[in-house]
N, C-alpha and C. Protein backbone atom coordinates (compact mmCIF):
# COMPACT_ATOMS: atom_id res chain seq x y z
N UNK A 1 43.31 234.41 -13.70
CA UNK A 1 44.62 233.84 -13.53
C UNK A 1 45.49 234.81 -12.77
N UNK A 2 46.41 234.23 -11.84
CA UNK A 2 47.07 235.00 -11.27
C UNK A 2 48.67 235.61 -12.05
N UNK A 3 49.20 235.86 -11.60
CA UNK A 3 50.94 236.56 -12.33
C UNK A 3 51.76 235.06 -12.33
N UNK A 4 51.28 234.05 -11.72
CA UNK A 4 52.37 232.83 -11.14
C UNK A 4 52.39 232.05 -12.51
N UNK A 5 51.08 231.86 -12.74
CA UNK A 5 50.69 231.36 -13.37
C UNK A 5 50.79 231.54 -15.11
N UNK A 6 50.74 232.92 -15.50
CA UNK A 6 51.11 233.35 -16.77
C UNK A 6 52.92 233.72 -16.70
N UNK A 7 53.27 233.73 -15.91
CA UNK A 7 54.67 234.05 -15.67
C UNK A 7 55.38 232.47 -16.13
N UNK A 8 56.28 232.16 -17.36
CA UNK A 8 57.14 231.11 -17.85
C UNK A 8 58.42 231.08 -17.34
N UNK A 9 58.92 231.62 -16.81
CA UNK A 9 60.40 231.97 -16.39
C UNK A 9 61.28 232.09 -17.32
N UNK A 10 60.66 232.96 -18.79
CA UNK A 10 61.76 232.59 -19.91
C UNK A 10 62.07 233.98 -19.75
N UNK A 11 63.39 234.29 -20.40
CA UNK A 11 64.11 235.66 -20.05
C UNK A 11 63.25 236.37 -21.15
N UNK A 12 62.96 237.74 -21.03
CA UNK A 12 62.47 238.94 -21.87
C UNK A 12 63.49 238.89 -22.66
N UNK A 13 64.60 238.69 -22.63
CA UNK A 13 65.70 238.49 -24.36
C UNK A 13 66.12 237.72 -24.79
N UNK A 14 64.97 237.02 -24.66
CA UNK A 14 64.62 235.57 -25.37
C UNK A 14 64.41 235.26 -27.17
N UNK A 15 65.39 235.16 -27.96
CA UNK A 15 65.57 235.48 -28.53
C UNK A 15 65.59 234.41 -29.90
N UNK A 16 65.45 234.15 -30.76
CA UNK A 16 65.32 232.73 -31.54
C UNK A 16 67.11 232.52 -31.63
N UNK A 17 67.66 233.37 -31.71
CA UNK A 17 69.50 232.64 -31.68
C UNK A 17 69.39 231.91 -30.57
N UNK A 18 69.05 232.10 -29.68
CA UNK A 18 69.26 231.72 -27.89
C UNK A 18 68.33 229.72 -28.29
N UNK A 19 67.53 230.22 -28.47
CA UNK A 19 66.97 229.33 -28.78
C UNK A 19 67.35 228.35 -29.39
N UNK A 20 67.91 228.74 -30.69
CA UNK A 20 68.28 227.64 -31.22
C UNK A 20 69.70 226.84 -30.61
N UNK A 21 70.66 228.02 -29.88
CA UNK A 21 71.89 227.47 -29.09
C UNK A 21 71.55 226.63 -28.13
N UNK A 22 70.23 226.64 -27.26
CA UNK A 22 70.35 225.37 -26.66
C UNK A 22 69.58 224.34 -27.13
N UNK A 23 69.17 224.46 -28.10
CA UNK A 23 68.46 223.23 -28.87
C UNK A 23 69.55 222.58 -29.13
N UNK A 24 70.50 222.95 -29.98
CA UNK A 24 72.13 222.79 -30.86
C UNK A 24 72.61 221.69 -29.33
N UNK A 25 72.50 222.65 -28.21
CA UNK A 25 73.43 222.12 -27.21
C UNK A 25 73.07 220.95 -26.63
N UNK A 26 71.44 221.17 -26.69
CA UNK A 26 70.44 219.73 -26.53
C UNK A 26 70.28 218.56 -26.94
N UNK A 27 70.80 218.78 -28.32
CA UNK A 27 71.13 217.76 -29.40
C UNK A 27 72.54 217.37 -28.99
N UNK A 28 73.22 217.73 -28.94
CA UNK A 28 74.87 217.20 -28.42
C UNK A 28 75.08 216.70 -27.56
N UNK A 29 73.94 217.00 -26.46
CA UNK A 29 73.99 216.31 -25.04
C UNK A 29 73.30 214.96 -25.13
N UNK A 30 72.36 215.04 -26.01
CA UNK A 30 71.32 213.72 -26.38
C UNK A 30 72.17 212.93 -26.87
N UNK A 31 73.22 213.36 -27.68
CA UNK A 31 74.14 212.40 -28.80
C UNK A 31 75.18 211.81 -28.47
N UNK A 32 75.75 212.50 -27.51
CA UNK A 32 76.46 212.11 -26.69
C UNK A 32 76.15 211.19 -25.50
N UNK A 33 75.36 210.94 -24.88
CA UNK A 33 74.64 210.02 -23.93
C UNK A 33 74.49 209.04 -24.14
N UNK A 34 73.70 209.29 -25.45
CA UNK A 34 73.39 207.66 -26.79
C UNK A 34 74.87 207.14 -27.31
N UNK A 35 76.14 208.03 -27.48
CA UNK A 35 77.47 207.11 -27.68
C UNK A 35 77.59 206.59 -26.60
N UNK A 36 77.49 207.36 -25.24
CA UNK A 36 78.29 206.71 -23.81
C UNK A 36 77.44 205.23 -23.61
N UNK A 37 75.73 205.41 -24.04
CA UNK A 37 75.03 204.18 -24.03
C UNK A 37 75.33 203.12 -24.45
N UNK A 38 75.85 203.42 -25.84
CA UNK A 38 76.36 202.69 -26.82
C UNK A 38 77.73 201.70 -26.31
N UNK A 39 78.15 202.70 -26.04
CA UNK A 39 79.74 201.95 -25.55
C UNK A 39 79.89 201.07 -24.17
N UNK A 40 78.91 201.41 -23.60
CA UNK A 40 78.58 200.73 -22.32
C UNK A 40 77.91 199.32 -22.67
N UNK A 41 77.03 199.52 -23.26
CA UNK A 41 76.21 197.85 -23.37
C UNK A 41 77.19 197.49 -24.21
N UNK A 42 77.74 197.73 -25.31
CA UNK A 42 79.15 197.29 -25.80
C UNK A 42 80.17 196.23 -25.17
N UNK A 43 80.34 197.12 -23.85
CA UNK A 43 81.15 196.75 -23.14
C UNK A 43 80.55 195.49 -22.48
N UNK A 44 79.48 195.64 -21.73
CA UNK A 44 79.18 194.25 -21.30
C UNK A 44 78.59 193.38 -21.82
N UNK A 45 78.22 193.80 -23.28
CA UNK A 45 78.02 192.29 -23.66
C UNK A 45 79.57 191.75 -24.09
N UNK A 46 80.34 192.24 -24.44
CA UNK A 46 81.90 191.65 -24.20
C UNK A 46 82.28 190.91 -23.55
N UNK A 47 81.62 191.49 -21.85
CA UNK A 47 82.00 191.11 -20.56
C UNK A 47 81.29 189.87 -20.62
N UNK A 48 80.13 189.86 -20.62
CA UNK A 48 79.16 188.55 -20.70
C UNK A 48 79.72 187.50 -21.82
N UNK A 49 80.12 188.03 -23.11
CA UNK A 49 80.39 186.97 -23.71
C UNK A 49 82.06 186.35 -23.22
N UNK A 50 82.79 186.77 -22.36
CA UNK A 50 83.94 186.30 -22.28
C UNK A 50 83.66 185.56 -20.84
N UNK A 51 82.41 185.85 -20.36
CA UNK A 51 82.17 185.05 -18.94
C UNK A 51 81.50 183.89 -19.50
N UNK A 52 80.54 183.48 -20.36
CA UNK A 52 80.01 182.57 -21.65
C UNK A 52 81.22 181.28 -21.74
N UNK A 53 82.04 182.08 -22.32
CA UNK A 53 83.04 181.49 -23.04
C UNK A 53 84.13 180.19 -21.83
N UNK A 54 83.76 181.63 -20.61
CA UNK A 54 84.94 180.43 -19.44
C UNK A 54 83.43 179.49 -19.26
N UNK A 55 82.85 179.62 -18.50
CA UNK A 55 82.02 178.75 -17.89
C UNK A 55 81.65 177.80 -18.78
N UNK A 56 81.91 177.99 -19.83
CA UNK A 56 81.66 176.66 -21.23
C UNK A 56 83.29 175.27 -20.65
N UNK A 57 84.13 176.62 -21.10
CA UNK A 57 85.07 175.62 -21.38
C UNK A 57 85.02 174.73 -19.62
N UNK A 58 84.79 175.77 -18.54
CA UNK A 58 84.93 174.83 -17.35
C UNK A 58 83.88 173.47 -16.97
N UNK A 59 82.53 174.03 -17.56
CA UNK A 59 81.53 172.98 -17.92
C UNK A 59 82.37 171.58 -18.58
N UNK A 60 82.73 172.08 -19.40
CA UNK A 60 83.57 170.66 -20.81
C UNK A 60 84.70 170.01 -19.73
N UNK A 61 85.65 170.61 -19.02
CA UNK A 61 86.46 170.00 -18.21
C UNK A 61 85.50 169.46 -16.82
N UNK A 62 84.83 169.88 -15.89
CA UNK A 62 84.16 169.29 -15.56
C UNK A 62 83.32 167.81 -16.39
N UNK A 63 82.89 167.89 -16.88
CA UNK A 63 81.85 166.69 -17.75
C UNK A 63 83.14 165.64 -17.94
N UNK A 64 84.58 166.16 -18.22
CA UNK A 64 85.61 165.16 -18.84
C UNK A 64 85.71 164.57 -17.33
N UNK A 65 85.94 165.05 -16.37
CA UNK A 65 86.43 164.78 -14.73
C UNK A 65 85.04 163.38 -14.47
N UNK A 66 83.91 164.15 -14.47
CA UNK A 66 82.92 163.36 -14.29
C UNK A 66 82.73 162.01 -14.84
N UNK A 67 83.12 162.01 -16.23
CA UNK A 67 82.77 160.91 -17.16
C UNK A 67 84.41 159.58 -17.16
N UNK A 68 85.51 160.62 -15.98
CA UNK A 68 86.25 159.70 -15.80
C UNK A 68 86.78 158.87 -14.97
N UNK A 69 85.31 159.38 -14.17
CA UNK A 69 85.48 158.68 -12.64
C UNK A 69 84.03 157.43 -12.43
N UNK A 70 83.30 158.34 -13.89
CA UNK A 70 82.24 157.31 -13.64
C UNK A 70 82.56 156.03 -13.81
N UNK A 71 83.75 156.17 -15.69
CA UNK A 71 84.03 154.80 -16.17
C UNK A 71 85.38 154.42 -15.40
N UNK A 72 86.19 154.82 -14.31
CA UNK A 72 87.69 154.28 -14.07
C UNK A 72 87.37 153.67 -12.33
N UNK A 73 86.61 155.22 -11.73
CA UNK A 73 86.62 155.31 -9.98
C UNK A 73 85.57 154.21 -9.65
N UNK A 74 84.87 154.76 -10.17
CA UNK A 74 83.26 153.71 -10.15
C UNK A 74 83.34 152.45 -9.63
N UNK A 75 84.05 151.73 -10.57
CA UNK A 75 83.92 150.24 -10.39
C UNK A 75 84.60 150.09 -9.68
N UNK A 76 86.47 150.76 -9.23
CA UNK A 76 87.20 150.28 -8.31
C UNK A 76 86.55 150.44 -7.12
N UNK A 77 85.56 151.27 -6.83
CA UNK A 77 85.02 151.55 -5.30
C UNK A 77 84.09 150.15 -5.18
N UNK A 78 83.19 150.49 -6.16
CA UNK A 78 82.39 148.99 -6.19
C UNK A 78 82.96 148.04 -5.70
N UNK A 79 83.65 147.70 -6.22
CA UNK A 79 84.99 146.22 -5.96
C UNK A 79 85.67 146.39 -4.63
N UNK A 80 85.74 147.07 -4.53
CA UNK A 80 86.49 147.66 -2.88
C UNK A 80 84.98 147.08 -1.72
N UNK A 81 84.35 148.44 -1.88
CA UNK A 81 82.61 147.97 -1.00
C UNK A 81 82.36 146.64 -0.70
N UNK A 82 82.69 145.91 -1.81
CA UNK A 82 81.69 144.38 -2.36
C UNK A 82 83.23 143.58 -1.51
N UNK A 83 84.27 143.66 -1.39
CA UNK A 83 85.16 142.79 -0.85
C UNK A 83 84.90 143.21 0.85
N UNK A 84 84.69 144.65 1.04
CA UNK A 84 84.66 145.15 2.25
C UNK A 84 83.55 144.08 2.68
N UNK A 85 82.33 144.21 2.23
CA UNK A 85 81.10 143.45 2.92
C UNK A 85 81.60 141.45 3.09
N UNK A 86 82.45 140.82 2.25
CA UNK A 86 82.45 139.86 1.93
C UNK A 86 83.53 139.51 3.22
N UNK A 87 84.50 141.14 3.78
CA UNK A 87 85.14 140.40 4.93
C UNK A 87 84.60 140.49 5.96
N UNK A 88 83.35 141.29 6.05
CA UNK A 88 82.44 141.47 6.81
C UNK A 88 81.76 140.33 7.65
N UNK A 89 81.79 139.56 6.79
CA UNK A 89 80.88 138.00 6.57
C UNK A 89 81.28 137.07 7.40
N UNK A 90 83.50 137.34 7.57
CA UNK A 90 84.37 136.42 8.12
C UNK A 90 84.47 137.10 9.78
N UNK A 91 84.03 138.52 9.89
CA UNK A 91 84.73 139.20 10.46
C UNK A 91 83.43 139.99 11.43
N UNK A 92 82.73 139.55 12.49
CA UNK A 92 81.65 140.05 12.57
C UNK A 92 82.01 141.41 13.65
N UNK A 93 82.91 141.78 14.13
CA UNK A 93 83.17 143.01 14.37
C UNK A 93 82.71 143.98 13.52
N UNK A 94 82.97 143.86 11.91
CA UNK A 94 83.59 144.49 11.29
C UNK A 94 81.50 145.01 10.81
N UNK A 95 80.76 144.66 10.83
CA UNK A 95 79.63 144.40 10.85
C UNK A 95 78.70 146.16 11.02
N UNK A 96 79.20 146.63 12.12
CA UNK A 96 78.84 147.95 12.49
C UNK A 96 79.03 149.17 11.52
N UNK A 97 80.25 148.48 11.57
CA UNK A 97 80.89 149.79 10.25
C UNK A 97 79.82 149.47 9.11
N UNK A 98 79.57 148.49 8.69
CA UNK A 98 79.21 147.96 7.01
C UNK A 98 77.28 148.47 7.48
N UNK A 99 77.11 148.06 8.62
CA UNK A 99 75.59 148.68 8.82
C UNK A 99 75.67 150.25 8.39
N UNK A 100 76.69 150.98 9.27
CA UNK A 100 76.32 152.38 8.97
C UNK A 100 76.53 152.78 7.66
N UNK A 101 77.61 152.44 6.84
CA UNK A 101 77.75 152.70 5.63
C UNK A 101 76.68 152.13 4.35
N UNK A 102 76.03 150.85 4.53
CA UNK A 102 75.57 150.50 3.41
C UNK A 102 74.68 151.11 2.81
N UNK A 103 73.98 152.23 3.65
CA UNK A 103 72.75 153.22 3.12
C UNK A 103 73.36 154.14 2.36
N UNK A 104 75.14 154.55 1.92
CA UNK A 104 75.13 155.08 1.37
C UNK A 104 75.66 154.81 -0.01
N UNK A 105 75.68 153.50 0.16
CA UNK A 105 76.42 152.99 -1.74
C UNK A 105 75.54 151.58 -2.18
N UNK A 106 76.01 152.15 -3.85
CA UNK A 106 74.87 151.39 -4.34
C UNK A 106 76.12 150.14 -5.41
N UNK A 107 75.38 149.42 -4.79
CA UNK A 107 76.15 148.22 -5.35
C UNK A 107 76.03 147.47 -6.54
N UNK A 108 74.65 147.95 -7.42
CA UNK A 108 74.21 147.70 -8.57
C UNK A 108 75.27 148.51 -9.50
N UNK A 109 75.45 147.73 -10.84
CA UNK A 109 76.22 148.64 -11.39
C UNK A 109 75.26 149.37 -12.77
N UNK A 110 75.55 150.80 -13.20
CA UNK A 110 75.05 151.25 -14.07
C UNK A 110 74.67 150.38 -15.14
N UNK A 111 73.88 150.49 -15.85
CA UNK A 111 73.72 149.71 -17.16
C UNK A 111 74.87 149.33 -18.26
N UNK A 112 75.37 150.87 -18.19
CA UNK A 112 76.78 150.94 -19.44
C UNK A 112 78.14 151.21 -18.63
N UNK A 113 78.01 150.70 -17.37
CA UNK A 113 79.55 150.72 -16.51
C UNK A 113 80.05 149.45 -17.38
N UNK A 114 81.62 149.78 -16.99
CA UNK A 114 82.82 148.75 -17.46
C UNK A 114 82.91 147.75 -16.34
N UNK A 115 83.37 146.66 -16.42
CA UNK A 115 83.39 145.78 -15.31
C UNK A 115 84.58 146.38 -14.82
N UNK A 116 85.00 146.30 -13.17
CA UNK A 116 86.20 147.21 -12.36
C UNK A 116 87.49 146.06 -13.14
N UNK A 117 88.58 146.55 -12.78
CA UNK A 117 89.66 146.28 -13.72
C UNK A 117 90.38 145.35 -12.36
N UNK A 118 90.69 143.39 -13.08
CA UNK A 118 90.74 142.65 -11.72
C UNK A 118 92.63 143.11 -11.92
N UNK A 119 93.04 142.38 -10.78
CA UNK A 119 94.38 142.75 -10.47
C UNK A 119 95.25 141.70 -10.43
């Protein structure tokens, strides 16, 4: 073996006090890391649960928006479409327009739609 090799780089007054001071100091640094750890995932699950909490409630207002256009908007468009095509009928200009549009509405009504509200 060469000198590199048996050589530790520990000081010749190496001493068991020394020793134990940075063990002591090793331990404080460990303990301390594990609070900062601590307080950190802390923190974002906080963060996460208060981001939880909006996207719920915006979900619930969304679903209310949705569920009030299905039962109110719905049928008035229906009823609108269905008179549009019927002046269509009188009106053969009007014919072009009702070609390009009809691929995009559906004129059947849902199973549990309300009938549109007459006037």
């Amino acid at each position: 073996m060469n000198e590199s090799e048996t050589n530790l780089d520990i000081a010749p007054d190496t001493t068991v006090e020394t020793l134990q001071a940075e063990l002591r100091s090793l331990r404080t640094l460990l303990l301390s890391v594990l609070v900062v750890v601590i307080l950190l995932s802390g923190s974002v699950n906080i963060f996460l649960l208060r981001q939880y909490i909006l996207v719920h409630t915006q979900m619930k207002e969304s679903q209310k928006i949705a569920e009030e256009f299905d039962t109110k908007l719905t049928p008035v468009s229906r009823d609108f479409w269905l008179r549009l095509v019927e002046y269509s009928k009188t009106h053969p200009d009007f014919n072009p327009i009702i070609a390009k549009y009809n691929q995009f509405i559906v004129t059947t009504p849902p199973p549990n739609a309300a009938p549109a509200p007459k006037k």
